[in-house]
C-alpha atoms as a PDB file:
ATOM      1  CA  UNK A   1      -5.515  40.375  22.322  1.00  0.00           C
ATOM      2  CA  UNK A   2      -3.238  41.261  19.557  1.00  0.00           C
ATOM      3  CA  UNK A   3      -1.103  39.423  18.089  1.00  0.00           C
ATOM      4  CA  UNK A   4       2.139  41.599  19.222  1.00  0.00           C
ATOM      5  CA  UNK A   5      -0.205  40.927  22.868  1.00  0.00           C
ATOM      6  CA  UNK A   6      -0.555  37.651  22.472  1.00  0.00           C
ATOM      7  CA  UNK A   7       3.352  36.767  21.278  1.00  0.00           C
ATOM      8  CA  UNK A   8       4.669  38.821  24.479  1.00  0.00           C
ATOM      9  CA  UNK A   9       2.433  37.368  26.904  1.00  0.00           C
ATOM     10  CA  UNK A  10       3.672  33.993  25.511  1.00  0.00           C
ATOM     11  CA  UNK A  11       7.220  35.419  25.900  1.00  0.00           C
ATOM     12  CA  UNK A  12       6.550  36.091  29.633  1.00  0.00           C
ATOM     13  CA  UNK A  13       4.969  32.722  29.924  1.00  0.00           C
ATOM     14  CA  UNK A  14       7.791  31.110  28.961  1.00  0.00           C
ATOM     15  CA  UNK A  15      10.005  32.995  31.065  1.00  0.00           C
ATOM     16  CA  UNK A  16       8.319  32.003  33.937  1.00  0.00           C
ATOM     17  CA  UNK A  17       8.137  28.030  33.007  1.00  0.00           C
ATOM     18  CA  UNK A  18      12.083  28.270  32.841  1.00  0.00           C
ATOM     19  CA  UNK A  19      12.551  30.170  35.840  1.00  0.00           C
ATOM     20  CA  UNK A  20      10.983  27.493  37.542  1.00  0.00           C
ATOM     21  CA  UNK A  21      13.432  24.809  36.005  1.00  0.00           C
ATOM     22  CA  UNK A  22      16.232  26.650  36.351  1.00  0.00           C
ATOM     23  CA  UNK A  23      16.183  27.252  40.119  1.00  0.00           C
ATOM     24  CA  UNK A  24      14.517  23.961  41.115  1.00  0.00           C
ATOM     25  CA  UNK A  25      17.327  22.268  39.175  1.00  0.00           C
ATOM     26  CA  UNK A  26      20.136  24.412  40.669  1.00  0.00           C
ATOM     27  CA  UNK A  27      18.594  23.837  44.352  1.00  0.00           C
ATOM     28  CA  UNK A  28      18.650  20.082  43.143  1.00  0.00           C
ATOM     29  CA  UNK A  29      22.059  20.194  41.921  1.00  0.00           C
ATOM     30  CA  UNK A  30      23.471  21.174  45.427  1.00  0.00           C
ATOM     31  CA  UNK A  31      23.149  17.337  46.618  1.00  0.00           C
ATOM     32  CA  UNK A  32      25.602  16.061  44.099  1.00  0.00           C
ATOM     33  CA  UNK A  33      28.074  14.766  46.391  1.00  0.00           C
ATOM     34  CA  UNK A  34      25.903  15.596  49.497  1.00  0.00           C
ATOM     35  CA  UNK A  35      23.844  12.681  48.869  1.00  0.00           C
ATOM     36  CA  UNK A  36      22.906   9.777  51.916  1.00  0.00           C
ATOM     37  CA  UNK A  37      24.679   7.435  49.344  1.00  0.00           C
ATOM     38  CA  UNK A  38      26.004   7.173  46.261  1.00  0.00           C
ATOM     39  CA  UNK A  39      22.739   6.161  44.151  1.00  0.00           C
ATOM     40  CA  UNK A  40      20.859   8.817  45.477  1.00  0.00           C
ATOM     41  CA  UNK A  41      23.829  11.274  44.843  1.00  0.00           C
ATOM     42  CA  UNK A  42      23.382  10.167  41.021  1.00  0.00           C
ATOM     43  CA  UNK A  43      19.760  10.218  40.787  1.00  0.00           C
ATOM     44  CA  UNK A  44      19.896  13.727  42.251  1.00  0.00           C
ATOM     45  CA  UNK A  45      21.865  14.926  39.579  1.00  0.00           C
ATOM     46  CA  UNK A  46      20.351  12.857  37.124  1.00  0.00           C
ATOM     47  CA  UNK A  47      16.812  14.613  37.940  1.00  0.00           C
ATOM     48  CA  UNK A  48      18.749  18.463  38.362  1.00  0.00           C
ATOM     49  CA  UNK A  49      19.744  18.065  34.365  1.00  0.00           C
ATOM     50  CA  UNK A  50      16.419  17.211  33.318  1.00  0.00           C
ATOM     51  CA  UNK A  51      15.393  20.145  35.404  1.00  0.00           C
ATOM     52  CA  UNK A  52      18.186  22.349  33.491  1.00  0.00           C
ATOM     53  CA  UNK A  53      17.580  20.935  30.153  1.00  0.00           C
ATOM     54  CA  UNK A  54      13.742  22.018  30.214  1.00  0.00           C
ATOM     55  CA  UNK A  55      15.184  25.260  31.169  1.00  0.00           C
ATOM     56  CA  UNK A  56      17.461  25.281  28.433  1.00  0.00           C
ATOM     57  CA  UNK A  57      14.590  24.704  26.134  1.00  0.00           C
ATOM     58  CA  UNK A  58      11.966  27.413  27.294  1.00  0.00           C
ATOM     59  CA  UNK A  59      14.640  29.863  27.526  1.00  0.00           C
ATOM     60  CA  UNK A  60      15.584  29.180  24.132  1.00  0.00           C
ATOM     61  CA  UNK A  61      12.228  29.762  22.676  1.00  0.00           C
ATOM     62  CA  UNK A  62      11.732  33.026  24.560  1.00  0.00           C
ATOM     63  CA  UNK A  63      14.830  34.514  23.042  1.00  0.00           C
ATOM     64  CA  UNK A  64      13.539  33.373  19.392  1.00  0.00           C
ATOM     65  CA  UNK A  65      10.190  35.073  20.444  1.00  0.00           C
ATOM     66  CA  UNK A  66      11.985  38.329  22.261  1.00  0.00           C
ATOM     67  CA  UNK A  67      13.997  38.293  18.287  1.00  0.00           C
ATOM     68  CA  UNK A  68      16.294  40.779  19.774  1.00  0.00           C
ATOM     69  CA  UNK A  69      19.781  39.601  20.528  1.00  0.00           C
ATOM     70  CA  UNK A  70      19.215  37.747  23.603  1.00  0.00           C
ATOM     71  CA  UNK A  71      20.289  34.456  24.070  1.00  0.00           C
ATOM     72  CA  UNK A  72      19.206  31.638  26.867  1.00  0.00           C
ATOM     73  CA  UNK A  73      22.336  32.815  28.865  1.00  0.00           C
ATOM     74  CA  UNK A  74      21.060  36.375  29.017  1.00  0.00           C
ATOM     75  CA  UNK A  75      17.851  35.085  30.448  1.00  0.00           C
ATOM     76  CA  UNK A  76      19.166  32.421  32.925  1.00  0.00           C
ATOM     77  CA  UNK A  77      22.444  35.100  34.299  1.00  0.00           C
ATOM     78  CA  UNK A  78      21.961  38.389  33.493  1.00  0.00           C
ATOM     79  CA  UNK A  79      18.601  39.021  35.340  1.00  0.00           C
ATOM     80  CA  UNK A  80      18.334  39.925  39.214  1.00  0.00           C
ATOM     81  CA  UNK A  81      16.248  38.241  41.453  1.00  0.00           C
ATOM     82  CA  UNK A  82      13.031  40.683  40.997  1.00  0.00           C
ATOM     83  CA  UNK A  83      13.003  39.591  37.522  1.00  0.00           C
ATOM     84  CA  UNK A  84      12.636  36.285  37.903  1.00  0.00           C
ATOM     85  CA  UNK A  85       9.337  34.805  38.171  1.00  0.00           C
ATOM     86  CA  UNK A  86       9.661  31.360  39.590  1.00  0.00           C
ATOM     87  CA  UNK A  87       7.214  29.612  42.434  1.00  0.00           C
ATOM     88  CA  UNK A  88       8.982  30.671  46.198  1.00  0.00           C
ATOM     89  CA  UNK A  89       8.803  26.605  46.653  1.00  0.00           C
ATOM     90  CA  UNK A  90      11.332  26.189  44.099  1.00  0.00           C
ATOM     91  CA  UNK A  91      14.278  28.748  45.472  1.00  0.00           C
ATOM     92  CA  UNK A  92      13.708  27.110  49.628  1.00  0.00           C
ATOM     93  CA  UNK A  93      17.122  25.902  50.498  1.00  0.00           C
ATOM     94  CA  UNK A  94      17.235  22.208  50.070  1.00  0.00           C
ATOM     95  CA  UNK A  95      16.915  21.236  53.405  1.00  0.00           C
ATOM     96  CA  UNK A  96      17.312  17.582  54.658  1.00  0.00           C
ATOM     97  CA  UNK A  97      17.306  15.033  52.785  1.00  0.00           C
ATOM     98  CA  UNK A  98      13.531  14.107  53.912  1.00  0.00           C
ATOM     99  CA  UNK A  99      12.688  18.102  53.327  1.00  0.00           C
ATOM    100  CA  UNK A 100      13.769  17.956  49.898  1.00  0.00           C
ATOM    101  CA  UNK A 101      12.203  14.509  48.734  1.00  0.00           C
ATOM    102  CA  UNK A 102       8.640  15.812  50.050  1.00  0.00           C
ATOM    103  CA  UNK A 103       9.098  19.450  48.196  1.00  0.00           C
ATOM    104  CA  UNK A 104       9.526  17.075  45.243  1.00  0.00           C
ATOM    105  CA  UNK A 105       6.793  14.869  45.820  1.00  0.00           C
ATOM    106  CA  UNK A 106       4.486  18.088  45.969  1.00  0.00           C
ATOM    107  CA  UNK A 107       6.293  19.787  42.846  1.00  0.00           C
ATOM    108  CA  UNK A 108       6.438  16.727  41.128  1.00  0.00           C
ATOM    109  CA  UNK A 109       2.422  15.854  41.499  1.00  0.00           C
ATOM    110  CA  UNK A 110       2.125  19.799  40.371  1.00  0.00           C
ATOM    111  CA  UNK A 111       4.321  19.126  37.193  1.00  0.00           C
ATOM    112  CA  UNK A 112       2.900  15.936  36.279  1.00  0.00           C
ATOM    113  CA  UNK A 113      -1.018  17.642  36.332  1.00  0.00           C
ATOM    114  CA  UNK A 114       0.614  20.459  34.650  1.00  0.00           C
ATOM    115  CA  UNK A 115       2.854  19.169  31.970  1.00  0.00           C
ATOM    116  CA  UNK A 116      -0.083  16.787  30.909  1.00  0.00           C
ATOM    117  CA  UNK A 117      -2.484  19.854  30.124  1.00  0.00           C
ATOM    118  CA  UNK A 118       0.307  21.959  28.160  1.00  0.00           C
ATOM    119  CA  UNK A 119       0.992  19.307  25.803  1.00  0.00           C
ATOM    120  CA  UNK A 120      -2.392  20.257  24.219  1.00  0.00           C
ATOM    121  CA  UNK A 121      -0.861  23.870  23.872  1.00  0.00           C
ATOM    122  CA  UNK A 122      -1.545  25.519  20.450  1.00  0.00           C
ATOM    123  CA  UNK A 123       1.804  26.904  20.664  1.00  0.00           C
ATOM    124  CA  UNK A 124       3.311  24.298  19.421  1.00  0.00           C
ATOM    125  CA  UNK A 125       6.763  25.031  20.563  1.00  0.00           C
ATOM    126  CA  UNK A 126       5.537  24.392  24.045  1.00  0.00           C
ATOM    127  CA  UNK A 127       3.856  21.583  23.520  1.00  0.00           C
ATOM    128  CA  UNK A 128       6.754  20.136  22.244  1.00  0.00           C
ATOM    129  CA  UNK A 129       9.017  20.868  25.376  1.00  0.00           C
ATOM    130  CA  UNK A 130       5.688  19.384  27.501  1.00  0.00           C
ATOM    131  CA  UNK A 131       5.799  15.970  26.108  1.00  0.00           C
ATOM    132  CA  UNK A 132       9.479  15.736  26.656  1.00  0.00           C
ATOM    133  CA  UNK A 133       9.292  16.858  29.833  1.00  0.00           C
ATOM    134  CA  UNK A 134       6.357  15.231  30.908  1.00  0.00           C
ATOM    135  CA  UNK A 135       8.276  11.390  30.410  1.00  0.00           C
ATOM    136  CA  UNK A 136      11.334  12.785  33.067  1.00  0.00           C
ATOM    137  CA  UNK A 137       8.780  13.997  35.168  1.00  0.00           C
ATOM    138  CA  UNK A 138       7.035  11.138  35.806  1.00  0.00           C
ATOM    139  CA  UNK A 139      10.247   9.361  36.330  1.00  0.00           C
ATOM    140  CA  UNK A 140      10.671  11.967  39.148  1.00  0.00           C
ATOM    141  CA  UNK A 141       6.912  11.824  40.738  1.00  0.00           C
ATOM    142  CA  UNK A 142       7.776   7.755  40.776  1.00  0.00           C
ATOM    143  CA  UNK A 143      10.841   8.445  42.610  1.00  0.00           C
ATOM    144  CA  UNK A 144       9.675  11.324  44.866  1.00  0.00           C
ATOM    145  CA  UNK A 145       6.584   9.312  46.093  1.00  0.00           C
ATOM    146  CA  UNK A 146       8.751   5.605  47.021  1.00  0.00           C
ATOM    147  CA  UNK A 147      10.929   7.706  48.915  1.00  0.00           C
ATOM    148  CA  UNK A 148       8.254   9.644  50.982  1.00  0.00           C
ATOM    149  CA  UNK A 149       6.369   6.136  51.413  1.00  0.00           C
ATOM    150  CA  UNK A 150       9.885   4.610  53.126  1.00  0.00           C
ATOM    151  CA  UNK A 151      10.230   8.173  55.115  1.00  0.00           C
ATOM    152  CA  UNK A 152       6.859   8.765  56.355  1.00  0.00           C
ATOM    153  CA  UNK A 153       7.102   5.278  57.132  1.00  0.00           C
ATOM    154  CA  UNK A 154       9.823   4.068  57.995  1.00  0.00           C
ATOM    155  CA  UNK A 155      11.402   5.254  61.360  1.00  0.00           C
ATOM    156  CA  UNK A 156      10.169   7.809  64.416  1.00  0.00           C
ATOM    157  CA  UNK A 157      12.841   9.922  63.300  1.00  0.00           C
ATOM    158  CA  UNK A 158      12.515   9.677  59.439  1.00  0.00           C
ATOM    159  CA  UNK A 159       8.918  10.154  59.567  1.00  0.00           C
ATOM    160  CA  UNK A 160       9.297  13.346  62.261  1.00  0.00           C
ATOM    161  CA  UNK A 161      11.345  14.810  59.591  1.00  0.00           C
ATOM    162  CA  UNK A 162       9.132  14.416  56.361  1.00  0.00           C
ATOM    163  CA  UNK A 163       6.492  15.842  58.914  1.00  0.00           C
ATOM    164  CA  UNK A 164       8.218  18.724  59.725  1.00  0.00           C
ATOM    165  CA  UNK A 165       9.036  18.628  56.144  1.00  0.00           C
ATOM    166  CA  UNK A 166       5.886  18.711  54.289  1.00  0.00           C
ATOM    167  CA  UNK A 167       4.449  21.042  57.468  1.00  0.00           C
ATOM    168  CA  UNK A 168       7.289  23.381  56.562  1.00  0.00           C
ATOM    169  CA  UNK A 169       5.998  23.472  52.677  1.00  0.00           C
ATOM    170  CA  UNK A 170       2.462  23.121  52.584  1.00  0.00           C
ATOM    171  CA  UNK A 171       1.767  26.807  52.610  1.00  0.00           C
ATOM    172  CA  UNK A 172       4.377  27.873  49.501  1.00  0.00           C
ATOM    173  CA  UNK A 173       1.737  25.253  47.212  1.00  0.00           C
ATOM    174  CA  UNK A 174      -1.090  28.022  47.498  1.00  0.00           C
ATOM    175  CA  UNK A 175       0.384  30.375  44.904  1.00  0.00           C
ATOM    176  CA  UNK A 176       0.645  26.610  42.154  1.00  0.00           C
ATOM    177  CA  UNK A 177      -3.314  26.976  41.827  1.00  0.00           C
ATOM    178  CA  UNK A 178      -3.625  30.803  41.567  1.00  0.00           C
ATOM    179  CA  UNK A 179      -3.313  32.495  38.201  1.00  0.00           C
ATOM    180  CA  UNK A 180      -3.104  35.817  37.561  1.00  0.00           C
ATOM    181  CA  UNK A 181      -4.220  38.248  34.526  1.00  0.00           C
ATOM    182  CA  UNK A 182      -1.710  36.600  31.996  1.00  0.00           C
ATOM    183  CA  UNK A 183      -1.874  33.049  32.723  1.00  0.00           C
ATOM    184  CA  UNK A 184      -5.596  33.292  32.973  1.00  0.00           C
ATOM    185  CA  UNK A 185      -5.450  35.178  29.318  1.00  0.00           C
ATOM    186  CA  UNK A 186      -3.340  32.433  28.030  1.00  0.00           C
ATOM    187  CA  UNK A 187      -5.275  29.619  29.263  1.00  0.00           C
ATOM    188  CA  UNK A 188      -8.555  31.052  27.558  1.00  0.00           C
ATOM    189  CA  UNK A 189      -6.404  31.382  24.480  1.00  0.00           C
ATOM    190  CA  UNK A 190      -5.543  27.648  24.592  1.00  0.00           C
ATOM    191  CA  UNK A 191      -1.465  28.461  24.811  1.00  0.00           C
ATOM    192  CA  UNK A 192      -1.407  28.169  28.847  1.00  0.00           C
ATOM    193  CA  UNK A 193      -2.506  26.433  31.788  1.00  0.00           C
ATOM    194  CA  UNK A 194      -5.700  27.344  34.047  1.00  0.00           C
ATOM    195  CA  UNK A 195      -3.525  26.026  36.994  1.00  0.00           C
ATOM    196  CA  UNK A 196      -6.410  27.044  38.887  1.00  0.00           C
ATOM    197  CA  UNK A 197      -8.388  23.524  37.423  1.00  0.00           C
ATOM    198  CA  UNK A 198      -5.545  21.321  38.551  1.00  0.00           C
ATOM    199  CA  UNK A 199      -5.961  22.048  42.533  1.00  0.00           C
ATOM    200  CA  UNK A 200      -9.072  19.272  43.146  1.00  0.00           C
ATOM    201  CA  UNK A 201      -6.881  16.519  41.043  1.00  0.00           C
ATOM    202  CA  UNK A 202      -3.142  17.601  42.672  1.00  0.00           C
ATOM    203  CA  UNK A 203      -4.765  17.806  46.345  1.00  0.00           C
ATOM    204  CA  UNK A 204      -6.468  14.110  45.739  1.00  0.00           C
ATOM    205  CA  UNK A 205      -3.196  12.870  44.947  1.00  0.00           C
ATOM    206  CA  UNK A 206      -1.090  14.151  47.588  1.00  0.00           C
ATOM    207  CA  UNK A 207      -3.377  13.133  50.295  1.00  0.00           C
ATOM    208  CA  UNK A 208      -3.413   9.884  49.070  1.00  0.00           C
ATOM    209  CA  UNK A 209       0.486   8.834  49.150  1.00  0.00           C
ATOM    210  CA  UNK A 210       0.249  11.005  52.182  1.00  0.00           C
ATOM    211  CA  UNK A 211      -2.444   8.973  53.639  1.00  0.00           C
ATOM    212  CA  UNK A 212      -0.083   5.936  52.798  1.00  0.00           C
ATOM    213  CA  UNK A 213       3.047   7.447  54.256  1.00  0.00           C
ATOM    214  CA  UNK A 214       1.001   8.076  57.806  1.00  0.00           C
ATOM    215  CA  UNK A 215       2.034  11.399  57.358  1.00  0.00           C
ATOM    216  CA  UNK A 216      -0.841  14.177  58.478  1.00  0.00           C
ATOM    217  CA  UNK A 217      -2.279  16.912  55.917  1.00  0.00           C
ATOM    218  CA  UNK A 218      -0.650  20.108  57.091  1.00  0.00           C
ATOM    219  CA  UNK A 219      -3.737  22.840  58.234  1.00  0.00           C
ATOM    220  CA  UNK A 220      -4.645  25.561  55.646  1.00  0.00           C
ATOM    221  CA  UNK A 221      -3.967  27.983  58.003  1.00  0.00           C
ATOM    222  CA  UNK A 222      -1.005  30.192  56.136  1.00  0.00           C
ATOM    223  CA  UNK A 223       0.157  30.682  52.428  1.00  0.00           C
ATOM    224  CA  UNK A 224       3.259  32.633  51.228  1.00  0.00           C
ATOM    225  CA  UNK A 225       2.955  34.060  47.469  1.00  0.00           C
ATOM    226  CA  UNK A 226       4.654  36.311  45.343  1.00  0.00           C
ATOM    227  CA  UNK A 227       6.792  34.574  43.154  1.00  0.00           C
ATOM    228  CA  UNK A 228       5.281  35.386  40.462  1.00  0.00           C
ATOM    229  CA  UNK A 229       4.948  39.102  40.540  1.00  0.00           C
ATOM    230  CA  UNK A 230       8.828  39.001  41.290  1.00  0.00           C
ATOM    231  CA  UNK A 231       8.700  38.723  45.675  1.00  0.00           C
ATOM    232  CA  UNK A 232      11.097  36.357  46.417  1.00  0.00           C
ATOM    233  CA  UNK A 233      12.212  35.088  49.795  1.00  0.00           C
ATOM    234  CA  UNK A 234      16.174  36.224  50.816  1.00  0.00           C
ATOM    235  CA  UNK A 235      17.556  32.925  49.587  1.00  0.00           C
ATOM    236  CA  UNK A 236      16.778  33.399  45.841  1.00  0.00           C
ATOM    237  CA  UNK A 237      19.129  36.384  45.689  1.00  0.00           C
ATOM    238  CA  UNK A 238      22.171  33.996  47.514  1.00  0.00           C
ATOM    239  CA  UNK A 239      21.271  31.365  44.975  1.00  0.00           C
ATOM    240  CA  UNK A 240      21.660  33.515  42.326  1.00  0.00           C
ATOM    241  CA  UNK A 241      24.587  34.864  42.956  1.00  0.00           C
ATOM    242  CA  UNK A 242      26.247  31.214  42.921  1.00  0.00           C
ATOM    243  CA  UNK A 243      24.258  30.358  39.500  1.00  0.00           C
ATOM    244  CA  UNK A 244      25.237  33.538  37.499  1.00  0.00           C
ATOM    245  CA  UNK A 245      28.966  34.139  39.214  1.00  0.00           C
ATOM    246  CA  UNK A 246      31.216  32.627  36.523  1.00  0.00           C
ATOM    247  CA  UNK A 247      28.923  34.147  33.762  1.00  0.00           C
ATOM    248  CA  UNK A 248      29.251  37.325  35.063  1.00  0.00           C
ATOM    249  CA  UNK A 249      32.508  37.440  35.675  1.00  0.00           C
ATOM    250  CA  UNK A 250      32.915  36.772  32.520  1.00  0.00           C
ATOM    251  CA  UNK A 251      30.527  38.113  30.393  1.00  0.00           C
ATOM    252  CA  UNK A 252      29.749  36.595  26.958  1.00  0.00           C
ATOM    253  CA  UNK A 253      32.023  33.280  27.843  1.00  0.00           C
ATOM    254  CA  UNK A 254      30.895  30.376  26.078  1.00  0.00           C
ATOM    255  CA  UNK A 255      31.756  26.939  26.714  1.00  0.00           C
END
């Protein structure tokens, strides 16, 4: 790989990484004041600016690596849905409150596995926003897994709905362990992430606080993918349009 190759595939990359924060953190941000109770409404947003900030951050590095005018606002408002290359499980509407804890439980073991490998990036840039990110994120995975514990067990009704939950899910987590050309290129140059490697470690964890939280293993018996190759469900588009409305309304504003 060149080394025009290699610093666009690293571009891409690093798209994708904040097109994962930045619509995780806006689906997060919708339970500011829709929270069971007040601490929960502040931890929510607490965790959706982390989410944002790392988005700020990769999105600033691709537009000094794209070197052509764009800023992080071009990249975060002024690209439709089929450009975006986030995991589906990040755009699913937010659910209940017991939905949305166990999506982070299983995001949150992802990130933690993931973050943890891309510190020792050679790209040093990204390396950098990994060991930032990796101290909030395990702030979240602590977080994510007490409140599945007190869901799966706690009531009939709380634990029916992390069930339903996490049965709901499980099929949007196949697409985490399954790189494609550019990731794969990137991990064997030591900038990336064989995600592929992290499956045996992420799947041992789960089960575990699962196995704790009396909550059954869903059945690998479907998988939805194509998040990133740009096939998005229907609500990314919706969730777009609330993200990038004031921005393109009124292009170039700047707060």
């Amino acid at each position: 790989m060149s080394d025009e190759d290699l610093k666009q595939a690293t571009l891409d990359y690093t798209l994708r990484l904040g097109d994962d924060a930045l619509v995780l953190g806006q689906r997060i941000s919708e339970w500011v004041s829709n929270g069971p109770f007040l601490e929960e409404d502040i931890a929510y947003g607490n965790v959706a600016l982390d989410y944002i900030g790392r988005a700020r951050m990769y999105y600033g590095y691709a537009a000094e690596l794209a070197a052509d005018g764009r800023s992080e606002d071009d990249f975060a408002y002024l690209r439709s849905e089929r450009e975006f290359r986030n995991y589906l499980i990040n755009e699913l509407p937010r659910g209940d409150f017991a939905y949305s804890q166990v999506r982070q439980l299983l995001v949150d073991q992802f990130n933690t596995a993931f973050l943890d490998r891309l510190v020792e990036s050679r790209d040093a840039t990204l390396a950098a926003i990994a060991a930032k990110g990796i101290k909030e994120t395990r702030y979240h995975l602590r977080r994510s897994r007490e409140w599945v514990l007190r869901l799966g067990d706690g009531t009939a009704e709380s634990r029916r709905r992390a069930q339903k939950g996490l049965d709901d899910l499980w099929g949007y987590t196949h697409e985490l362990f399954e790189p494609d050309a550019l990731e794969q290129r990137l991990a064997k140059a030591g900038i990336g992430v064989d995600t592929a490697a992290l499956k045996s470690q992420w799947q041992q964890a789960v089960a575990a606080t699962l196995g704790e939280a009396t909550l059954n293993l869903p059945q690998e018996d479907w998988a939805v993918r194509g998040g990133r190759t740009g096939y998005h469900t229907e609500y990314l588009g919706h969730l777009l349009g609330e993200l990038q409305s004031i921005y393109r309304s009124y292009p170039g504003c700047r707060w």
